[in-house]
C-alpha atoms as a PDB file:
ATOM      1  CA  UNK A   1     -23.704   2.173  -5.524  1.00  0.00           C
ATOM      2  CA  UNK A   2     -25.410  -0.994  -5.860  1.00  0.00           C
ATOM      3  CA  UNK A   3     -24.274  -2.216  -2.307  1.00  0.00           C
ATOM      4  CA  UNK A   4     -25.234   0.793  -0.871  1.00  0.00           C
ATOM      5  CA  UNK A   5     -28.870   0.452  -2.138  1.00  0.00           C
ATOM      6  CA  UNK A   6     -28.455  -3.314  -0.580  1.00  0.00           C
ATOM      7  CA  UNK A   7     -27.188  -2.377   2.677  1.00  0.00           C
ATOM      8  CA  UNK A   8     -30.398   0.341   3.417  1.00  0.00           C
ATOM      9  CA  UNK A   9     -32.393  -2.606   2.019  1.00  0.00           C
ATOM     10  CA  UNK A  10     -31.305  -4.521   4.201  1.00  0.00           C
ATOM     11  CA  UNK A  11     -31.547  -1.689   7.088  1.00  0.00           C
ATOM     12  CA  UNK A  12     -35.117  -1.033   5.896  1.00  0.00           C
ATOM     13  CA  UNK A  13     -36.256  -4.556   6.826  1.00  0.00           C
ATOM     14  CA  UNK A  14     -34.446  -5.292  10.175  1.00  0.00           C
ATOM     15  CA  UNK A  15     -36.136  -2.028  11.582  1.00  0.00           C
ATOM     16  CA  UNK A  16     -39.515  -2.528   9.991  1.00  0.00           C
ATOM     17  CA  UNK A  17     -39.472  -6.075  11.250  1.00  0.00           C
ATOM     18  CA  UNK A  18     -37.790  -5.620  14.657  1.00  0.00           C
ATOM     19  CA  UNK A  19     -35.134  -7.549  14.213  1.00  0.00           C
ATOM     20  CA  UNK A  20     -32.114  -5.271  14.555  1.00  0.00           C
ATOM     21  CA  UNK A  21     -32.076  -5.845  18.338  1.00  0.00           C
ATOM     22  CA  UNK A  22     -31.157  -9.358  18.027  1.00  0.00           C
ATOM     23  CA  UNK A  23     -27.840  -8.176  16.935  1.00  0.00           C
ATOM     24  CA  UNK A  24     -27.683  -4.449  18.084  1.00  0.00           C
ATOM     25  CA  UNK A  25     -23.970  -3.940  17.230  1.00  0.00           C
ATOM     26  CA  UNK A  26     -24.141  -5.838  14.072  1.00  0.00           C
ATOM     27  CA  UNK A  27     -27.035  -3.271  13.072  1.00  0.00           C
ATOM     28  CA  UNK A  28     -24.762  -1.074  14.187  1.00  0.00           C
ATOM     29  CA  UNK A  29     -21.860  -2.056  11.831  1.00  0.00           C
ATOM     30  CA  UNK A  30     -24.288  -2.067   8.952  1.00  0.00           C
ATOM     31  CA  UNK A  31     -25.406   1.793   9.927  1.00  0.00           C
ATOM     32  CA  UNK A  32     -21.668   2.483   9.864  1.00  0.00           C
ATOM     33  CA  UNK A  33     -21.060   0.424   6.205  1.00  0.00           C
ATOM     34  CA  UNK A  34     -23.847   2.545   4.830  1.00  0.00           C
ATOM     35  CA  UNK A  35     -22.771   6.225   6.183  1.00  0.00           C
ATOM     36  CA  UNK A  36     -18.791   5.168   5.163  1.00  0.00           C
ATOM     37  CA  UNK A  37     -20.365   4.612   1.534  1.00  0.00           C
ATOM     38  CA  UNK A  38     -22.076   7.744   1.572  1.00  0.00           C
ATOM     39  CA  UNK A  39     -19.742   9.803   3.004  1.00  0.00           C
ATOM     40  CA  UNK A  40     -16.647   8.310   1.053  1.00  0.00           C
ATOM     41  CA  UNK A  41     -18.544   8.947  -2.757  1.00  0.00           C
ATOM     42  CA  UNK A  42     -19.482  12.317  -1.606  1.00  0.00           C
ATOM     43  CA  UNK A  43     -16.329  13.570  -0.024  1.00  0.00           C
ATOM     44  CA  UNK A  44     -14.131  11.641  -3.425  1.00  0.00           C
ATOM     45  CA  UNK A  45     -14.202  15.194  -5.475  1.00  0.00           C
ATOM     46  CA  UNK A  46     -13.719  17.379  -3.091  1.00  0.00           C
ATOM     47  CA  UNK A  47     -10.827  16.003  -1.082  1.00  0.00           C
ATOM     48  CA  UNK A  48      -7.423  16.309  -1.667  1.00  0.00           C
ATOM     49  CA  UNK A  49      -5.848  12.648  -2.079  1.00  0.00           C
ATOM     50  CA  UNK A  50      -3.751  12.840   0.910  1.00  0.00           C
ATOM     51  CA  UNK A  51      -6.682  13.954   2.580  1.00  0.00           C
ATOM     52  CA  UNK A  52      -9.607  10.923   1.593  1.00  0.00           C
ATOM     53  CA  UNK A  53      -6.614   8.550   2.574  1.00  0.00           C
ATOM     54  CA  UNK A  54      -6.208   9.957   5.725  1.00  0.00           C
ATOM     55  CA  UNK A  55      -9.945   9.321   5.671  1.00  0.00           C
ATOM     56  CA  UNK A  56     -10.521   6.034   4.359  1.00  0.00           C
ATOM     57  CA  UNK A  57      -7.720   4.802   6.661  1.00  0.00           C
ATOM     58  CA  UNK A  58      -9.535   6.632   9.717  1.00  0.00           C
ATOM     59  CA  UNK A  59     -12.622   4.678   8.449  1.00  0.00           C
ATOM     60  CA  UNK A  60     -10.844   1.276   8.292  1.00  0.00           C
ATOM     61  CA  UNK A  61      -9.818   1.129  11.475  1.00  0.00           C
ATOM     62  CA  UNK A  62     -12.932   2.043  13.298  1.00  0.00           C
ATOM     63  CA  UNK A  63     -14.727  -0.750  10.959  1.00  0.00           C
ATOM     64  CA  UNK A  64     -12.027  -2.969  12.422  1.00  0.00           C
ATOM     65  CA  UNK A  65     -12.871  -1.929  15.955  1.00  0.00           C
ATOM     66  CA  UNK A  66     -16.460  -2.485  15.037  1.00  0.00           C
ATOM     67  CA  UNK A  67     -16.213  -5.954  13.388  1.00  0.00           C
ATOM     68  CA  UNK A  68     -14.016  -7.156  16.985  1.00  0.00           C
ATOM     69  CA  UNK A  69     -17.554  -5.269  18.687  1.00  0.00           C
ATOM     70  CA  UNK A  70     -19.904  -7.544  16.687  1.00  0.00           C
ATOM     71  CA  UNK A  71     -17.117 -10.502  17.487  1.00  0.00           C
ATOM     72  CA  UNK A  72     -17.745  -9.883  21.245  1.00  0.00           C
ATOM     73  CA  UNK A  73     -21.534  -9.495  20.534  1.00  0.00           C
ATOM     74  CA  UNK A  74     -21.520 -12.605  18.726  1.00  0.00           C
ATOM     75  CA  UNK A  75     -19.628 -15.009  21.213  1.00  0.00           C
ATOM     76  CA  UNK A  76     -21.657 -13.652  23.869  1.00  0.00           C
ATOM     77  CA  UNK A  77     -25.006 -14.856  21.974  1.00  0.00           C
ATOM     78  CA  UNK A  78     -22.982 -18.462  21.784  1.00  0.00           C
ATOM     79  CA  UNK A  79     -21.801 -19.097  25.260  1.00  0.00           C
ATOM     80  CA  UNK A  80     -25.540 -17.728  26.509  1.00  0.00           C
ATOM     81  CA  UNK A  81     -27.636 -20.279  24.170  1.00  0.00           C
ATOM     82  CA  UNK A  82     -24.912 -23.316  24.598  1.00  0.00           C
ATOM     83  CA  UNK A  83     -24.893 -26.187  27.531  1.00  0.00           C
ATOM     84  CA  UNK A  84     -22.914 -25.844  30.368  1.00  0.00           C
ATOM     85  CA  UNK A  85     -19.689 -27.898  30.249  1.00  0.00           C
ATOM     86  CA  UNK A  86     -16.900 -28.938  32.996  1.00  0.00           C
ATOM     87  CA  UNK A  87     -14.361 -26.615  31.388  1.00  0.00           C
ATOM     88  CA  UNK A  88     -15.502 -22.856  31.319  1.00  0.00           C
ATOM     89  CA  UNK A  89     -16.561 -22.024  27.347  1.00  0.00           C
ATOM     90  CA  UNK A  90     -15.615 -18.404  27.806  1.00  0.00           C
ATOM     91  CA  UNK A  91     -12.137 -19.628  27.747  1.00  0.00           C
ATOM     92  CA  UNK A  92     -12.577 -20.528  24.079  1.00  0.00           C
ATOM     93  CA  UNK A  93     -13.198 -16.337  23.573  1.00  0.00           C
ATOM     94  CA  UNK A  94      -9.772 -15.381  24.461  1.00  0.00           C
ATOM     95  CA  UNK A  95      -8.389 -18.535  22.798  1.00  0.00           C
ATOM     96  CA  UNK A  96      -9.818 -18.031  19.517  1.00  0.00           C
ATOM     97  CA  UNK A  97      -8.501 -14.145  19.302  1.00  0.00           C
ATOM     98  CA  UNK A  98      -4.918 -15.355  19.606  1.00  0.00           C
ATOM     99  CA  UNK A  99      -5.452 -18.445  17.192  1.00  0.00           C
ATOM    100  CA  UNK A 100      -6.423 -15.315  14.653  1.00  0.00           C
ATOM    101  CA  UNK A 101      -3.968 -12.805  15.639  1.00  0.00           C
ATOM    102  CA  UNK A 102      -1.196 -16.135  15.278  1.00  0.00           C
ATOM    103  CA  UNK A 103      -2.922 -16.810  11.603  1.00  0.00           C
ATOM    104  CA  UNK A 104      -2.860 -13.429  10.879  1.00  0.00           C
ATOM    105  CA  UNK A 105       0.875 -13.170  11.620  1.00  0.00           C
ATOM    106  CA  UNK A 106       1.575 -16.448   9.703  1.00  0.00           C
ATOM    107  CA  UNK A 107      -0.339 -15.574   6.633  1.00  0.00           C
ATOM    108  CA  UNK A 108       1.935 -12.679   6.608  1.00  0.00           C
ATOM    109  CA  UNK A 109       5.052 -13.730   7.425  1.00  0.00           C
ATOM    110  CA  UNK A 110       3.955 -16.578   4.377  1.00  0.00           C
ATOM    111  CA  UNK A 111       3.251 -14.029   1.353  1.00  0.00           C
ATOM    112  CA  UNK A 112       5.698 -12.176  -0.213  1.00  0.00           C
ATOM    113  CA  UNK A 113       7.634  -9.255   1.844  1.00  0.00           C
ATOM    114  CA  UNK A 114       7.692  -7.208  -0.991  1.00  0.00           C
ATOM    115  CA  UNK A 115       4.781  -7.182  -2.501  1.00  0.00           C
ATOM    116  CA  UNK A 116       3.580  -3.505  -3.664  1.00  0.00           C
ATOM    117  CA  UNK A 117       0.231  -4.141  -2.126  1.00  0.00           C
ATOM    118  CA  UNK A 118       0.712  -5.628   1.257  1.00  0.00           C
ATOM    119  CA  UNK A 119      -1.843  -7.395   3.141  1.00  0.00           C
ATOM    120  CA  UNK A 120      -4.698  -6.003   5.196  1.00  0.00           C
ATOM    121  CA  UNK A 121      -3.831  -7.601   8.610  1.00  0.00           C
ATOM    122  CA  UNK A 122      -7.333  -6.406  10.202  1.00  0.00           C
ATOM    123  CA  UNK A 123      -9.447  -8.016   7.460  1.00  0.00           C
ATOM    124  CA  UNK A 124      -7.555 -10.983   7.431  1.00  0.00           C
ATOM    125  CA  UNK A 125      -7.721 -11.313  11.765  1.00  0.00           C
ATOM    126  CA  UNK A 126     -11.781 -10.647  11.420  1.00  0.00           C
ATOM    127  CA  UNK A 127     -11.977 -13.386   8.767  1.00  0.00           C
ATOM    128  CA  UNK A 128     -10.352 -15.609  10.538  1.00  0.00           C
ATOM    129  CA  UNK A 129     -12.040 -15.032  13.746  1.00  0.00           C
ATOM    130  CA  UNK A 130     -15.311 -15.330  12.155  1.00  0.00           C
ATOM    131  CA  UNK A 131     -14.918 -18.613  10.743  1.00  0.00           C
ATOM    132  CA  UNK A 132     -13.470 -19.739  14.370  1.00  0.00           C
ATOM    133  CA  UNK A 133     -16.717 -18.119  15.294  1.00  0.00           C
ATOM    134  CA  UNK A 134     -19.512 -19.964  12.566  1.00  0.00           C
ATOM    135  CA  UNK A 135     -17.634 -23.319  13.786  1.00  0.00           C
ATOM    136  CA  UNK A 136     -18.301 -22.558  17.302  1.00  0.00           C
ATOM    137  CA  UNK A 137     -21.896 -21.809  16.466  1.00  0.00           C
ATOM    138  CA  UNK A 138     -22.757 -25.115  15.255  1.00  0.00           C
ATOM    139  CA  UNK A 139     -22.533 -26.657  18.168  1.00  0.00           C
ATOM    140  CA  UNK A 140     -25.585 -24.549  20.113  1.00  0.00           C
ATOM    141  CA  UNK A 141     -29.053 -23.991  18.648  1.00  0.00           C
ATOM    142  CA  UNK A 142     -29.707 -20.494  17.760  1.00  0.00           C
ATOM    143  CA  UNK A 143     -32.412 -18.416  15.588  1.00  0.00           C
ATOM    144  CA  UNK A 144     -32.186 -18.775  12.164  1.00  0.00           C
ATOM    145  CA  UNK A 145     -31.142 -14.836  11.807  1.00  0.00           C
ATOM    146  CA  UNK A 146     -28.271 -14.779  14.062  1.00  0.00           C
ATOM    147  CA  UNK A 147     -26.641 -18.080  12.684  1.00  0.00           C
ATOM    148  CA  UNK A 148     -27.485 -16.585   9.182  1.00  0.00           C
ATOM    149  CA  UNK A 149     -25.513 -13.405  10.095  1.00  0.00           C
ATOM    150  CA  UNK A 150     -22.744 -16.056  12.141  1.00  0.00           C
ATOM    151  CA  UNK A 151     -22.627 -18.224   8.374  1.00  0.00           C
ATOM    152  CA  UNK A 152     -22.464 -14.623   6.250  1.00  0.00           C
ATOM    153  CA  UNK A 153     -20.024 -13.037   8.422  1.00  0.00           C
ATOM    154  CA  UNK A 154     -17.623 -16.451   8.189  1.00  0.00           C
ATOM    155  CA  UNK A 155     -18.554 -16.439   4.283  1.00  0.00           C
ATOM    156  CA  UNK A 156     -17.429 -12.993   3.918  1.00  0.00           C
ATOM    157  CA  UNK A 157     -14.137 -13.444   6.639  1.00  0.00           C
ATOM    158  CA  UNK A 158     -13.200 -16.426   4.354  1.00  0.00           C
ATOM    159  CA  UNK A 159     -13.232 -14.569   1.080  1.00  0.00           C
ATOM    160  CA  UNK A 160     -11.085 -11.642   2.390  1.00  0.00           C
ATOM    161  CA  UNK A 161      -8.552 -13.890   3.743  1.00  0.00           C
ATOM    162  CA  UNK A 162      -8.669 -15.368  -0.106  1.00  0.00           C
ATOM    163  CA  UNK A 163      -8.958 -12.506  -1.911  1.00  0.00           C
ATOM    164  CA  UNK A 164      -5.933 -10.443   0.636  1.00  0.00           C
ATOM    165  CA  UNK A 165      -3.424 -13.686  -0.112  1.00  0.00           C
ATOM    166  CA  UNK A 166      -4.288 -13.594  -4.176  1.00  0.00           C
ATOM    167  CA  UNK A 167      -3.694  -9.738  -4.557  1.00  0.00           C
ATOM    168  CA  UNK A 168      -0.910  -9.444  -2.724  1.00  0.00           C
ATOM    169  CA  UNK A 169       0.168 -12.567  -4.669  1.00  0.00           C
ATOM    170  CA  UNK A 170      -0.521 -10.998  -8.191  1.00  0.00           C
ATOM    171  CA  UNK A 171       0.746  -7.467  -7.306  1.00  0.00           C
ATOM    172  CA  UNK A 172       4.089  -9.630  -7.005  1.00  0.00           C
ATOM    173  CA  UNK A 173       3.926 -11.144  -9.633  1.00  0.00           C
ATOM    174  CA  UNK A 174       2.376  -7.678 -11.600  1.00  0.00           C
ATOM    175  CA  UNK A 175      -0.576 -10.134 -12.654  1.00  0.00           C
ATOM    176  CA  UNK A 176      -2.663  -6.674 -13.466  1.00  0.00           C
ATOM    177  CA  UNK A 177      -6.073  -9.264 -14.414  1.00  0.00           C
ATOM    178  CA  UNK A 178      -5.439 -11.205 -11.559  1.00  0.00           C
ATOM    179  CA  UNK A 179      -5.360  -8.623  -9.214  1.00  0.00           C
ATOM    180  CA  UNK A 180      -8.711  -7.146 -10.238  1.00  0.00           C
ATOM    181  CA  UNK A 181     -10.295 -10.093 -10.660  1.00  0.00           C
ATOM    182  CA  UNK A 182      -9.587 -11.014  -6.581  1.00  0.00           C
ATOM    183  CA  UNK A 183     -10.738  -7.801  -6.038  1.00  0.00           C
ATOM    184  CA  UNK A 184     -14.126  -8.224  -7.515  1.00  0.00           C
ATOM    185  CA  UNK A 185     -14.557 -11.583  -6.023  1.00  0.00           C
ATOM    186  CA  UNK A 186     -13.825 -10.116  -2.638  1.00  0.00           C
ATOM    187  CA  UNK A 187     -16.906  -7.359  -3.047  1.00  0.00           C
ATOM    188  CA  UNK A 188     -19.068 -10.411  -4.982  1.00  0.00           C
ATOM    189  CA  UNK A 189     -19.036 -11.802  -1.958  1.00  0.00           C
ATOM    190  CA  UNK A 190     -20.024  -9.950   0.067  1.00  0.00           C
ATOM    191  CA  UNK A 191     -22.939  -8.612  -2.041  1.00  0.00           C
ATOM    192  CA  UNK A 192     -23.854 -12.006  -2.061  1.00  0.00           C
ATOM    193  CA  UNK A 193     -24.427 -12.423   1.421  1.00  0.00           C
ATOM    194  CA  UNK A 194     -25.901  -9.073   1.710  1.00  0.00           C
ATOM    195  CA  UNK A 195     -28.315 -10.328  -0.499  1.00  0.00           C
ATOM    196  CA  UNK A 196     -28.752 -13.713   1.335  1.00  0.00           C
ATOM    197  CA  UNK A 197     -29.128 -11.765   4.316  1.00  0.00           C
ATOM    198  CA  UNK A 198     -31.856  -9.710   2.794  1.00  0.00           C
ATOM    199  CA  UNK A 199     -33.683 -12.915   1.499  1.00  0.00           C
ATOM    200  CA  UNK A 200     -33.958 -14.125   5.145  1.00  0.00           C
ATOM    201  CA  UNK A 201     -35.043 -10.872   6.686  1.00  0.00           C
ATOM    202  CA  UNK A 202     -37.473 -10.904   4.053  1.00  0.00           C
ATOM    203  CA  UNK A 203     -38.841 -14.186   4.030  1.00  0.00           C
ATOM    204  CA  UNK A 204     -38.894 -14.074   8.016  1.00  0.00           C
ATOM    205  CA  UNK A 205     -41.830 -11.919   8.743  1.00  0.00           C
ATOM    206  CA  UNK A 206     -43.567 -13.499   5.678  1.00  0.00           C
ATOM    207  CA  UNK A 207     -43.824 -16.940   7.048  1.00  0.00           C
ATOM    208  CA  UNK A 208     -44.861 -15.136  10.587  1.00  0.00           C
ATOM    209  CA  UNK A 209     -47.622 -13.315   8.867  1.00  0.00           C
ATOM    210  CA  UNK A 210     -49.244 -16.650   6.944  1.00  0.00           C
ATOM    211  CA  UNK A 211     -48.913 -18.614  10.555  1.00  0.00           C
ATOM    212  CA  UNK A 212     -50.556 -15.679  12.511  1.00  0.00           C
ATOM    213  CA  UNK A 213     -53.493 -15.021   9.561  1.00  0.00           C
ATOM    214  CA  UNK A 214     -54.084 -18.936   9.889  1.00  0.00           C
ATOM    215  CA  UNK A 215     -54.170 -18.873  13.853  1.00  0.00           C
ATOM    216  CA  UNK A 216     -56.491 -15.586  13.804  1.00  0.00           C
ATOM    217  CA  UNK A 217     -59.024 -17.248  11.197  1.00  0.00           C
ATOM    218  CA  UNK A 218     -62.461 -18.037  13.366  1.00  0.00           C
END
């Protein structure tokens, strides 16, 4: 419940302070994190377990087509804001889905086959792409808010690709306190940039508002 409240914090500011256009799909994908929350707690009593299952994995996969949307958003931004070079950058688009979707298949083929919870293949492909991604980024000069969400986004792709390899790890091993701890660490994380997130949305419009009181003083 307490990431819910975060993510329509976080909401609350980017439309107040028009900055959810910067990153329209990205806004998008935190609309979509909010309504899943919602909609999951709501729908958990009066379900039938096959049937929330059916629905959480519905749920999954469109967040998975939604994280590749905010991908594509995302490299766009990059390739628009960085120098021309001899070699055509939008090359290095294509390039770095099949570097993921090769990690992805090598981080698998790596951890145990038997495991009783297998890997999530989509979460560990995003992470990976997003920290392809946040490296990319580095090299162009963009607004503080989309490398923020570029740094978060990598933050949060490198601790599921963590927290997927240690649970799947300790459910082999039937390390019961290992398991749960990787699985708080995962959502920690990811709070934790939520907050960061909500920090810099925050502290934006602040700053603007001192500079434009100072400039409008007689």
């Amino acid at each position: 419940m307490f990431g819910l409240v975060l993510q329509l914090v976080l909401l609350f500011l980017l439309f107040t302070r028009r900055m959810a256009s910067q990153l329209w799909l990205f806004t998008v994908l935190l609309c979509f994190y909010a309504i899943r929350s919602i909609l999951l707690f709501t729908l958990f009593t009066h379900l039938s377990r096959a049937a929330y299952a059916s629905l959480y994995t519905g749920l999954s996969l469109l967040d998975l087509l939604l994280q590749i949307a905010v991908a594509i958003e995302l490299a766009r931004v990059i390739l628009r804001f960085g120098a021309k070079s001899l070699l055509p950058r939008a090359l290095l688009v294509p390039i770095f889905f099949l570097l993921s979707a090769a990690l992805t298949v090598i981080v698998a083929v790596v951890l145990p086959a038997h495991s009783q919870i297998p890997v999530d293949r989509g979460t560990i492909f995003t992470g990976f792409l997003f920290v392809q991604l946040f490296a990319w980024s580095l090299t162009v000069r963009l607004s503080r808010w989309r490398q923020s969400v570029l740094a978060g986004l990598a933050g949060i792709g490198a601790a599921g690709i963590l927290s997927q390899a240690a649970r799947s790890l300790a459910a082999f091993h039937h390390n019961a306190h290992a398991f749960l701890l990787w699985s708080y660490f995962n959502a920690g994380a990811y709070l934790l940039v939520v907050l960061l997130w909500i920090w810099l949305a925050g502290g934006r419009i602040s700053l603007s508002s001192i500079k434009a009181r100072i400039l409008l003083r007689p």
